[in-house]
Protein backbone atom coordinates (compact mmCIF):
# COMPACT_ATOMS: atom_id res chain seq x y z
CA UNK A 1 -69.32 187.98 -40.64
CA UNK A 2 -69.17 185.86 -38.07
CA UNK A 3 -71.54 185.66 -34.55
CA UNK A 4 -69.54 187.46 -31.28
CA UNK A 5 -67.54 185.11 -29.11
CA UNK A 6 -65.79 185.71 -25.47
CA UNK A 7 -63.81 183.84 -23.78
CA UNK A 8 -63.18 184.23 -19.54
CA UNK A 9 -60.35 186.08 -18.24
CA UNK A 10 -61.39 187.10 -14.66
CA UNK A 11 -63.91 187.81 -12.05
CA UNK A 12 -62.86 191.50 -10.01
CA UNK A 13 -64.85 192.60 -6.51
CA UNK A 14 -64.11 196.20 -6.42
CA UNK A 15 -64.93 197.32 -2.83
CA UNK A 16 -66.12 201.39 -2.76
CA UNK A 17 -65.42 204.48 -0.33
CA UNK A 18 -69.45 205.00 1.35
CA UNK A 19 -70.60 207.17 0.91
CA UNK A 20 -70.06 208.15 -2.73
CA UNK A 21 -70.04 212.12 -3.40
CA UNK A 22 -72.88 213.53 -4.76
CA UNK A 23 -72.57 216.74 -6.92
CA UNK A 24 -75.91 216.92 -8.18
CA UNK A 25 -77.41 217.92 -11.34
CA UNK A 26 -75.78 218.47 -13.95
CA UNK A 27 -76.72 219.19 -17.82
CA UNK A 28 -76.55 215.33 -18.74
CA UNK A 29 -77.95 214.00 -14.79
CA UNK A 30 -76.88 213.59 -11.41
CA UNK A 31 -73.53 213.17 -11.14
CA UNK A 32 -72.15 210.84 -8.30
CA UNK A 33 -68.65 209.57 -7.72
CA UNK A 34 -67.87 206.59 -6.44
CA UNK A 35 -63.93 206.05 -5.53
CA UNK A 36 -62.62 202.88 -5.19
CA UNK A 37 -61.41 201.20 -1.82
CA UNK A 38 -59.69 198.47 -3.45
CA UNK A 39 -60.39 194.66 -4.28
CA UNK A 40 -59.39 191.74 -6.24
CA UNK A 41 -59.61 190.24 -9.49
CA UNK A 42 -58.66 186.29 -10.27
CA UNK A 43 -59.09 184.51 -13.47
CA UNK A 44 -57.13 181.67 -15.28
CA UNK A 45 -54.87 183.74 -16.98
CA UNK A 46 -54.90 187.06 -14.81
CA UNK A 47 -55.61 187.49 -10.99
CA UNK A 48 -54.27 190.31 -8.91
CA UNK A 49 -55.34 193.20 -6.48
CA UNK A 50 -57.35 196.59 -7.30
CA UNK A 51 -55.73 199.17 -5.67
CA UNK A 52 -57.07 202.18 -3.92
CA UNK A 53 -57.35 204.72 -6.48
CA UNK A 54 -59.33 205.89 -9.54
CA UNK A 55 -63.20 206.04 -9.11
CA UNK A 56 -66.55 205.82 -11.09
CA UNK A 57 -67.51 209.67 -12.07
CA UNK A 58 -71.00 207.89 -12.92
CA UNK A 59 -74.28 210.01 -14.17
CA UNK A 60 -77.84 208.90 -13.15
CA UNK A 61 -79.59 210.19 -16.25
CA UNK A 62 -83.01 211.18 -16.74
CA UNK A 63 -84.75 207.68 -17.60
CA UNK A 64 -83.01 206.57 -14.26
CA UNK A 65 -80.49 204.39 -16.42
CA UNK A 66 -76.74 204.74 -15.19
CA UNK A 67 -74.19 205.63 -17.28
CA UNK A 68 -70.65 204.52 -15.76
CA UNK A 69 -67.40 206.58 -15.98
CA UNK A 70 -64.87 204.39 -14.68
CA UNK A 71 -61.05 203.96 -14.38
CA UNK A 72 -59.14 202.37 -11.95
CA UNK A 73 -55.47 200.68 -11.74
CA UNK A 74 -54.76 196.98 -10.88
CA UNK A 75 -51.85 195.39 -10.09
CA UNK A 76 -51.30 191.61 -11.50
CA UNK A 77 -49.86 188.61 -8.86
CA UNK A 78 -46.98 189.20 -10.94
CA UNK A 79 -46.58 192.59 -10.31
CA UNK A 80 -47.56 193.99 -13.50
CA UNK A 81 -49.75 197.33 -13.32
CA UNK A 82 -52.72 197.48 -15.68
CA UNK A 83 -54.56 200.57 -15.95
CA UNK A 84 -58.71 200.29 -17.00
CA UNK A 85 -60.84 202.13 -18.42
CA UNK A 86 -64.71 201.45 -18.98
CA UNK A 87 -68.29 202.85 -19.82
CA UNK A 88 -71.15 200.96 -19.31
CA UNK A 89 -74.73 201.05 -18.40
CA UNK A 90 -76.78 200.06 -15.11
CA UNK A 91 -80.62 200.10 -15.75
CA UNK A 92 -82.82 198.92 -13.03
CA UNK A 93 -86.48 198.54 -13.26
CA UNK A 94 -88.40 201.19 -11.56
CA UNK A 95 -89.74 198.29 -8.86
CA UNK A 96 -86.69 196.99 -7.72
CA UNK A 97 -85.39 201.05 -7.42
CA UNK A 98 -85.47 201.39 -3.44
CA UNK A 99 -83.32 198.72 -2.86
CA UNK A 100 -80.32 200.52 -4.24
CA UNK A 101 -79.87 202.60 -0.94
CA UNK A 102 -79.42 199.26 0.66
CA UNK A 103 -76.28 197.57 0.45
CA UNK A 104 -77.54 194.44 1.31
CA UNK A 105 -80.82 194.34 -0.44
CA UNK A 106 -78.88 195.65 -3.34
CA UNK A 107 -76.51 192.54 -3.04
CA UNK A 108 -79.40 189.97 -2.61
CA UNK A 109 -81.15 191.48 -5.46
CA UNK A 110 -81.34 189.00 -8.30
CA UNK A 111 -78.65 190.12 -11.11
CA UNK A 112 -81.05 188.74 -13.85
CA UNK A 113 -83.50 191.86 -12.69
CA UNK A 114 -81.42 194.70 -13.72
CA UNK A 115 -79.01 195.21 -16.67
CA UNK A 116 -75.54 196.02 -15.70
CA UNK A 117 -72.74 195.69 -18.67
CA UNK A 118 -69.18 197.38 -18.74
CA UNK A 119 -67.36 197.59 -21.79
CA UNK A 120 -63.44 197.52 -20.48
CA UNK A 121 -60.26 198.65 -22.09
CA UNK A 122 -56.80 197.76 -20.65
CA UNK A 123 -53.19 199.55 -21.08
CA UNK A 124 -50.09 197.66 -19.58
CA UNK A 125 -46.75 198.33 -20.42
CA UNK A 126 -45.72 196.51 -23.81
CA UNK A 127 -42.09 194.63 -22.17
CA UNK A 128 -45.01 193.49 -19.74
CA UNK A 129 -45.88 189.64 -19.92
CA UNK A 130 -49.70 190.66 -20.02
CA UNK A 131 -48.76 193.17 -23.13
CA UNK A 132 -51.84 191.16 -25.14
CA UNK A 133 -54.31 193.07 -23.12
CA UNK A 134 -53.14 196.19 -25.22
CA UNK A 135 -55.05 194.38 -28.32
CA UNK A 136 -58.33 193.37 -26.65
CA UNK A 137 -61.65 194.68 -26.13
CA UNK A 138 -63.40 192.84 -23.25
CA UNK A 139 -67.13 193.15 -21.62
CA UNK A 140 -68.32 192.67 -18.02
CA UNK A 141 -71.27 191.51 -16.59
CA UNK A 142 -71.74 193.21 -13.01
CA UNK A 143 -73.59 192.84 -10.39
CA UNK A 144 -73.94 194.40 -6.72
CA UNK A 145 -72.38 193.20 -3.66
CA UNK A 146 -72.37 194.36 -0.04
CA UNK A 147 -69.14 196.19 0.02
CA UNK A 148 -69.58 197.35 -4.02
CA UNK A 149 -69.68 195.76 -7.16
CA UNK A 150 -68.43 192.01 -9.23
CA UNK A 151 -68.18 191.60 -12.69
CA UNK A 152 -67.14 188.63 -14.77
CA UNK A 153 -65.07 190.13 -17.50
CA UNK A 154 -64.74 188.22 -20.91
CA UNK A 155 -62.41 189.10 -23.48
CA UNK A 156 -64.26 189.10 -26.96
CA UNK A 157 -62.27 187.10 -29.83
């Protein structure tokens, strides 16, 4: 068995709707949505636009962890549509909580404090010249910005 290897394919900004809809408890959390405004994604073999739909039905669980529900739909320079899927987790230590309600201090807040991994999964069209993303399994590193959230996204080999 060999160790797990990536390799780059693009950095997206995804830019959200404020506020994002709270529906409250739930069995499994607090569930909040958070639809997407739009955004862009550029890498050296894919770059493109996010476009305004899909959303993150996300659920703040009990240990204050949050568990990510996302899909959204991008649309290559190309013109190719890709639709995404991804989980992931967002765990933030209890001291740097309160700065989540802030935009900014969310943005300025050192990514190498919190843990914030997506685990994507692509569908394009198989005539479509980015087809290969049909046969990947990628992870993202996020982060918060002012507007929403960045990930790089690696493809794993």
């Amino acid at each position: 068995m060999s160790d797990v290897k990536t390799e780059f394919l693009f950095e997206i900004n995804v830019e959200l709707i404020e506020p994002s809809i709270m529906v409250g408890a739930m069995p499994e959390g607090a569930r909040m949505i958070a639809n997407l405004k739009g955004g862009t994604f550029k890498g050296p073999k894919l770059s493109g636009t996010v476009h305004q739909s899909g959303a993150d039905w996300a659920i703040v669980r009990a240990d204050g962890s949050i568990k990510l529900d996302v899909r959204a739909a991008l649309n290559a320079d190309d013109g190719t549509q890709i639709y995404v899927a991804y989980g992931g987790r967002i765990v933030v230590p209890q001291e740097h909580m309160a700065v989540l309600g802030d935009k900014k201090a969310a943005a300025e807040l050192d990514p190498s404090k919190y843990y914030f991994r997506s685990n994507p999964l692509f569908e394009v069209a198989m005539d479509s010249p980015h087809a290969w993303l049909n046969g990947i399994v990628a992870v993202g590193v996020g982060r918060f910005t002012e507007t929403g959230v960045a990930y790089k996204v690696y493809q794993v080999l």
